[in-house]
Protein backbone atom coordinates (compact mmCIF):
# COMPACT_ATOMS: atom_id res chain seq x y z
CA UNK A 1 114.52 45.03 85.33
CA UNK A 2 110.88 45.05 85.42
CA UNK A 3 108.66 44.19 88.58
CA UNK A 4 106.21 41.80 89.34
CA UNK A 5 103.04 41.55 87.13
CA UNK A 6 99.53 42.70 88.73
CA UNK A 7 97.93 39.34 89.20
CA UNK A 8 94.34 39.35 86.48
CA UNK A 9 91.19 40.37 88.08
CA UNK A 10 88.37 37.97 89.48
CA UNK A 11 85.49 37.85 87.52
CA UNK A 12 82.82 40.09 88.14
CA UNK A 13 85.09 42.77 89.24
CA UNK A 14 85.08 45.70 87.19
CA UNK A 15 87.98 47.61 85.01
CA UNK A 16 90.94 47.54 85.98
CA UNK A 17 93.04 50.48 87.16
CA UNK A 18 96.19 51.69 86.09
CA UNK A 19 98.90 51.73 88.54
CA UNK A 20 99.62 55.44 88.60
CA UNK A 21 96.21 55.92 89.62
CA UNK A 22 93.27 57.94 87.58
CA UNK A 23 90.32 57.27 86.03
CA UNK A 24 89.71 53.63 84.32
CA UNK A 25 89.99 52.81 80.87
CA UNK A 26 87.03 50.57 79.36
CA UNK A 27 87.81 47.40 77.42
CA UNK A 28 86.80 46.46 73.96
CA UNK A 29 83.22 43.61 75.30
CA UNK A 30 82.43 47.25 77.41
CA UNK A 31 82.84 49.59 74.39
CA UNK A 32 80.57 46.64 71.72
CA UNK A 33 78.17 47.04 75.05
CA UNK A 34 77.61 50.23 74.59
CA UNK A 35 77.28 50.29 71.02
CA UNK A 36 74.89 47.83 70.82
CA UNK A 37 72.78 49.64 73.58
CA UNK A 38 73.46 53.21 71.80
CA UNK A 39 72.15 51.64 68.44
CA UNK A 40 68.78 51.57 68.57
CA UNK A 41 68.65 55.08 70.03
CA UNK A 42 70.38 56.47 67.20
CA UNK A 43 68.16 54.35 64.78
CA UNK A 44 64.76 55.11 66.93
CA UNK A 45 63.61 58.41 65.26
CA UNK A 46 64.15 56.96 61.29
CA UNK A 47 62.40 54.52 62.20
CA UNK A 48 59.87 56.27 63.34
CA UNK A 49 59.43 58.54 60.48
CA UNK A 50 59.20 55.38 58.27
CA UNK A 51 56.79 53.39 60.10
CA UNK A 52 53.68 55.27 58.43
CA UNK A 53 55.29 54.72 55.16
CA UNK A 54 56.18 51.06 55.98
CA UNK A 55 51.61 50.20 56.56
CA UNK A 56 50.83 49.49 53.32
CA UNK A 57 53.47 46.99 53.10
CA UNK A 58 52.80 45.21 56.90
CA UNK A 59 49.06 44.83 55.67
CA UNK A 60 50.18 41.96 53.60
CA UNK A 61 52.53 40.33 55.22
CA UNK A 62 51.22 36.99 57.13
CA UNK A 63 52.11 37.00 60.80
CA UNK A 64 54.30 34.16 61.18
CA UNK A 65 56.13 32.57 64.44
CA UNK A 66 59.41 33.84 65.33
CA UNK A 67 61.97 32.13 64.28
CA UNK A 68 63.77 29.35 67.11
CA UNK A 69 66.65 29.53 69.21
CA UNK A 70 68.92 32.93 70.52
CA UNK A 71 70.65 34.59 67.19
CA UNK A 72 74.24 33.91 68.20
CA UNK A 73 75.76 35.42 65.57
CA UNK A 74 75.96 38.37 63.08
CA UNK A 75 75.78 35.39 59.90
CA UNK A 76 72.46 33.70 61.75
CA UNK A 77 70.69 37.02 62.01
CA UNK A 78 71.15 37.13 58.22
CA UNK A 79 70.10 34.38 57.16
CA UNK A 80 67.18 34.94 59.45
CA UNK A 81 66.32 38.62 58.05
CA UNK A 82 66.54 36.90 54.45
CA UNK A 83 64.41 33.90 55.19
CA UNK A 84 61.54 36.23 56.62
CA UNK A 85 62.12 38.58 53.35
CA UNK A 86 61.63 35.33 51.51
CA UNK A 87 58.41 34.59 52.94
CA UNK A 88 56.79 38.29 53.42
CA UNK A 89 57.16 37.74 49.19
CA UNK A 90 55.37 34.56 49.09
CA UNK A 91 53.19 35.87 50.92
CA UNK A 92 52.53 39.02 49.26
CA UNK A 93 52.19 36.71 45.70
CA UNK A 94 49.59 34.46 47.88
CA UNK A 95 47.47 37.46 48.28
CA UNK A 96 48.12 38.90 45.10
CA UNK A 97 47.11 35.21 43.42
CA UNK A 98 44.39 35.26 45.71
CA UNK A 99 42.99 38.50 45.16
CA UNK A 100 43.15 37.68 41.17
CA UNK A 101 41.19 34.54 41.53
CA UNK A 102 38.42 36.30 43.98
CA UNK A 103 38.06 38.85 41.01
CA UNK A 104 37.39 35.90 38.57
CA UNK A 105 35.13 34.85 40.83
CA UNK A 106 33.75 38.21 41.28
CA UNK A 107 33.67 38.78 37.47
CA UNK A 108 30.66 36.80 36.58
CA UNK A 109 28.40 38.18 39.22
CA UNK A 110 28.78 41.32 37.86
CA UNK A 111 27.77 39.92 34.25
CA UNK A 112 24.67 38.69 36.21
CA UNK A 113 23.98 41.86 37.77
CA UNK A 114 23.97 43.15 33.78
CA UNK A 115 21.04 40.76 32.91
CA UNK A 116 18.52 43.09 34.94
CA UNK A 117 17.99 45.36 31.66
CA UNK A 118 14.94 43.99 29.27
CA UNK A 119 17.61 43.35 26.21
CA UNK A 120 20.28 41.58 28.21
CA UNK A 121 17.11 39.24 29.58
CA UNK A 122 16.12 38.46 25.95
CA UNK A 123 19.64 37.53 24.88
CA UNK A 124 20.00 35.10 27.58
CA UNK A 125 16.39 33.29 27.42
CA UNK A 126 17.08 33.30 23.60
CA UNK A 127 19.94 31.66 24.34
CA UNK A 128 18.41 28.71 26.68
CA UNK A 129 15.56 28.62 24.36
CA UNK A 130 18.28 27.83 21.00
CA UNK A 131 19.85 25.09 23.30
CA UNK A 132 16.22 23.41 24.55
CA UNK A 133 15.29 23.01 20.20
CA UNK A 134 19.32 21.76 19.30
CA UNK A 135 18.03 18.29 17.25
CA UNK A 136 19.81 15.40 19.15
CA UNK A 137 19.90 13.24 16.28
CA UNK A 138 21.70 10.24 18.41
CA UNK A 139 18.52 10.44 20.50
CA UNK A 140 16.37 10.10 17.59
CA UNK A 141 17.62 7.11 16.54
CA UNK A 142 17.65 5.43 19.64
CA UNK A 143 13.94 5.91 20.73
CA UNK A 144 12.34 6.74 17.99
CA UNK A 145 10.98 10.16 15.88
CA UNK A 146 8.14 10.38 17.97
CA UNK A 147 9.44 9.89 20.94
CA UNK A 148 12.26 12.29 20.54
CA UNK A 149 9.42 14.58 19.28
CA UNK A 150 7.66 14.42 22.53
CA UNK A 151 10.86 15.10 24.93
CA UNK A 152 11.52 18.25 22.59
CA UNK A 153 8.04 19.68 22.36
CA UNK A 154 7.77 19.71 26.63
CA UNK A 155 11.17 20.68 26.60
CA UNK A 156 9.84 23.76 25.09
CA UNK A 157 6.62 23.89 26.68
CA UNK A 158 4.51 22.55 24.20
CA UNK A 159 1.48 19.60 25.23
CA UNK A 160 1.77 16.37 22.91
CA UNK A 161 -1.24 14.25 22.88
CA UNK A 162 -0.58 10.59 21.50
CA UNK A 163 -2.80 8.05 19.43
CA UNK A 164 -5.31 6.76 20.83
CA UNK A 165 -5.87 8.64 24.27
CA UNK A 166 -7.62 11.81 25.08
CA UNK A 167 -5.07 13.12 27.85
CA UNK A 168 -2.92 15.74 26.98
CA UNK A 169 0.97 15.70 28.14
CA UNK A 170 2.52 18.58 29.21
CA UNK A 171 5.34 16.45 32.17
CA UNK A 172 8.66 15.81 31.19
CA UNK A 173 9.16 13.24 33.51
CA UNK A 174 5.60 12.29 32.61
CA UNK A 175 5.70 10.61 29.42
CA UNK A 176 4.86 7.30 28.87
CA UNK A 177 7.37 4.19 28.69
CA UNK A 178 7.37 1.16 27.22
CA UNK A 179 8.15 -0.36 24.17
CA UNK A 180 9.67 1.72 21.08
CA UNK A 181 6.99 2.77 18.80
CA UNK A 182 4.28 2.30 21.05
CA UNK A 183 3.17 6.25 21.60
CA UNK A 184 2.91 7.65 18.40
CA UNK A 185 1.93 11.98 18.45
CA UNK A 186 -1.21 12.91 17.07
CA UNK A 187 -1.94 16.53 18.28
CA UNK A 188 0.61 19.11 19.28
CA UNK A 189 -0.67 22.12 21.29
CA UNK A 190 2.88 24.91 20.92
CA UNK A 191 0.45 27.70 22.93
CA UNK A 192 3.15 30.04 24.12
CA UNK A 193 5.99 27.51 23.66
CA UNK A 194 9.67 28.78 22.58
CA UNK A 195 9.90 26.21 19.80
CA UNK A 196 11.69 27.60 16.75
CA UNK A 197 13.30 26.49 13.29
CA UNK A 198 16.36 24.86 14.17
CA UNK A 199 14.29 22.17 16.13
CA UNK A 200 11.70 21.46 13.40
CA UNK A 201 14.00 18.05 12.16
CA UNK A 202 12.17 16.51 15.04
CA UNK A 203 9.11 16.66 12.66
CA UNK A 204 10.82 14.24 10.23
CA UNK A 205 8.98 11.41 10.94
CA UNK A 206 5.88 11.98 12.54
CA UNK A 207 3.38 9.84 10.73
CA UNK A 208 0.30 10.31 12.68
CA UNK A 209 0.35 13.93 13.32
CA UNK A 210 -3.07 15.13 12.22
CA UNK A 211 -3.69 18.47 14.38
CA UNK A 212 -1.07 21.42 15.03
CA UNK A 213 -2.24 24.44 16.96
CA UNK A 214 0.26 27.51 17.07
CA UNK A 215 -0.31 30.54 19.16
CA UNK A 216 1.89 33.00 20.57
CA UNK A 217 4.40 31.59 19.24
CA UNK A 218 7.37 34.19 19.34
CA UNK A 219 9.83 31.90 16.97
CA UNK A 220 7.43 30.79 14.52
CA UNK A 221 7.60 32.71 11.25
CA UNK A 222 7.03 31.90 7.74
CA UNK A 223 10.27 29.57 7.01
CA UNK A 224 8.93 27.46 9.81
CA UNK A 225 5.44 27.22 8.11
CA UNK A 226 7.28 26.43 4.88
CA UNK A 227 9.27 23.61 6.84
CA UNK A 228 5.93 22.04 7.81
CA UNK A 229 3.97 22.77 4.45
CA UNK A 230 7.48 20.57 2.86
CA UNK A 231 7.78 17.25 5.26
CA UNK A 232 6.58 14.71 3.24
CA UNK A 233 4.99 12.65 6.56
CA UNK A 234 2.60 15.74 7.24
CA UNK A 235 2.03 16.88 3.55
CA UNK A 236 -0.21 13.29 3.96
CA UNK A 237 -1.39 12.94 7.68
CA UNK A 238 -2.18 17.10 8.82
CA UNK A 239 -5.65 17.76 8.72
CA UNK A 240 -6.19 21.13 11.20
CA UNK A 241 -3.69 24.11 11.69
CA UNK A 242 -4.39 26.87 13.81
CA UNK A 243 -2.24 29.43 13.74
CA UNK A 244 -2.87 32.80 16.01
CA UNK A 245 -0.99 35.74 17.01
CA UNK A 246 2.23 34.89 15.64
CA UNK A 247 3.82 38.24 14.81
CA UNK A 248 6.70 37.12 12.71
CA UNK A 249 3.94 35.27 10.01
CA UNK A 250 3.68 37.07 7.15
CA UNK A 251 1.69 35.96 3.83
CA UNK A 252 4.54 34.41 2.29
CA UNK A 253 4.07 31.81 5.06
CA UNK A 254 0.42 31.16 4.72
CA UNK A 255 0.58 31.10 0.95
CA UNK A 256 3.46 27.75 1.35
CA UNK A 257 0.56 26.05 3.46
CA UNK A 258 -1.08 24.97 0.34
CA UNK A 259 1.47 22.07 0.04
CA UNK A 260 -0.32 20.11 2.89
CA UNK A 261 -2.44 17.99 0.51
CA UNK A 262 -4.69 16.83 3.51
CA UNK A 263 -5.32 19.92 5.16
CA UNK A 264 -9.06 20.09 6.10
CA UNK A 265 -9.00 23.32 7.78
CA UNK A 266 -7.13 26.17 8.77
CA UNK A 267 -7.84 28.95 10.97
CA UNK A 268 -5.94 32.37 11.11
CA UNK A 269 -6.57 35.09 14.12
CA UNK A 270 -4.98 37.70 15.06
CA UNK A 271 -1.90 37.78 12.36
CA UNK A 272 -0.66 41.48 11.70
CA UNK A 273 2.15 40.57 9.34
CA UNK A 274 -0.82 39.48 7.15
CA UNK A 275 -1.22 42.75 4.85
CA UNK A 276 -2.96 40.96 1.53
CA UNK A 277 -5.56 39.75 3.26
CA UNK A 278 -7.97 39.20 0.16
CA UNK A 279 -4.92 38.36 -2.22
CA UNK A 280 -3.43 35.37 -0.10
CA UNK A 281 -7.34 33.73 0.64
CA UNK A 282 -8.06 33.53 -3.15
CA UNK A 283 -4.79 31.94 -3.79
CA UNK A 284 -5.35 29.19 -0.76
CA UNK A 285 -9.18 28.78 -2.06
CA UNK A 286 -7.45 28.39 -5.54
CA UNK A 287 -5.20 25.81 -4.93
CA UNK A 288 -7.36 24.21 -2.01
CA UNK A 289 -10.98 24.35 -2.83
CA UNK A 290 -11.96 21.94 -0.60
CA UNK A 291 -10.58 23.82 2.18
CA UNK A 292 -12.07 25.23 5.39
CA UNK A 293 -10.78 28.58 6.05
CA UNK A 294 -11.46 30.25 9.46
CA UNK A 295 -10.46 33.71 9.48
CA UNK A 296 -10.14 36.15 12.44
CA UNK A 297 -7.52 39.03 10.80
CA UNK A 298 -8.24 43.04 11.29
């Protein structure tokens, strides 16, 4: 017959002891206890060893707010751990999609940096200068050939000087208003502009033009003198061309002149793609014997 049960112990008293005396045996919440204290321990050192490994890695991640509320369980910790693995990878994408568009933004600096050499200069002013002489036909027909004209020679840095007045225009924002037709061009001054071929359709037109003057004109070579020497409004009103140190003019260019019917005079300087010197004056005297011819060649 067995004897009376031990009555439980209170709580907060510690193990219990067996009756036959000796030492007491832990229970199973004393033995998790320790494990969970002995855990770290045993994990301190590889985690140590790691951490250096681990830098290149915490260097990306975003410091976020710990997550809310004790961890209760084993399943909560989880879904914890993954939800923070879940956002250390956004956040490493952020920075990598943020580093990518920093070196697009980066990129084109650099190409800037490039445009210190001479050439890479050129290019790009060659560039501009192509887009400033682009014929905006549209433009032409809404305010007129001369008009048109005007805006594209100043765009280029050519003066304009229009019927009738004795001031010369070298302001964009300058030029006269008023009614269509009103201004019409009767000297252009190109000194040192960057007009070129692709911009001579502005020419098509231009009824009153009676003086051109070209010098140092880097663009101008003999298809643009052949472009002027073949519109039909300044075979009839040009009466003066100057042309002087154009490099790119060679004879060829100077022999097309003689298509300007009204040409009074023309004066050359300082043109050393001229090498028949003798040769292209006889034919112009030929076919223009009435013309004055100024020269100034080496």
């Amino acid at each position: 017959m067995a004897g009376p049960r031990a009555p439980p112990p209170a709580p907060g008293a510690g193990p219990a002891l067996p009756q036959g005396g000796g030492k007491a045996v832990p229970g199973q919440g004393e033995l998790r206890a320790a494990r969970r204290l002995a855990g770290p321990a045993r994990r301190r050192p590889l985690a140590r060893a790691g951490r250096a490994a681990c830098r290149g890695r915490e260097a990306l991640r975003v410091v976020s707010s710990p997550p809310r509320g004790p961890q209760r369980s084993r399943f909560g910790s989880s879904r914890v751990a993954r939800g923070q693995r879940h956002q250390t990878e956004i956040s490493v994408n952020l920075s990598f999609s943020s580093t990518m568009l920093l070196g697009k933004l980066i990129q084109p600096v650099h190409s800037l940096k490039k445009l210190s050499a001479p050439g890479a200069c050129r290019h790009l002013w060659g560039w501009l200068n192509a887009v400033f002489n682009k014929v905006d036909y549209e433009r032409i027909q809404a305010v007129g050939p001369d008009r048109a004209a005007s805006e594209w020679l100043l765009r280029c840095g050519a003066l304009v000087r229009f019927q009738g007045y004795d001031k010369w225009q070298h302001d964009y924002n300058g030029l006269p208003t008023g009614p269509l037709g009103k201004y019409k061009i009767q000297a252009i001054d190109a000194t040192e502009s960057c007009i070129m071929y692709r911009g001579f359709d502005y020419l098509d037109g231009l009824r009153h033009v009676e003086e051109i003057k070209l010098s140092n004109c880097i663009y101008i070579q003999d298809e643009c003198l052949q472009r002027i020497s073949e519109t039909e409004s300044l075979q009839k009103s040009l009466l003066r061309l100057m042309i002087i140190s154009c490099g790119n003019v060679t004879d060829k260019g100077i022999i097309a002149l003689h298509k300007l019917t009204n040409l009074e005079y023309l004066f050359l300087s300082d043109l050393p793609g001229i090498r028949e010197k003798e040769t292209t004056v006889q034919i112009l005297k030929k076919s223009k014997p009435s013309l004055e011819l100024e020269l100034d060649l080496e």
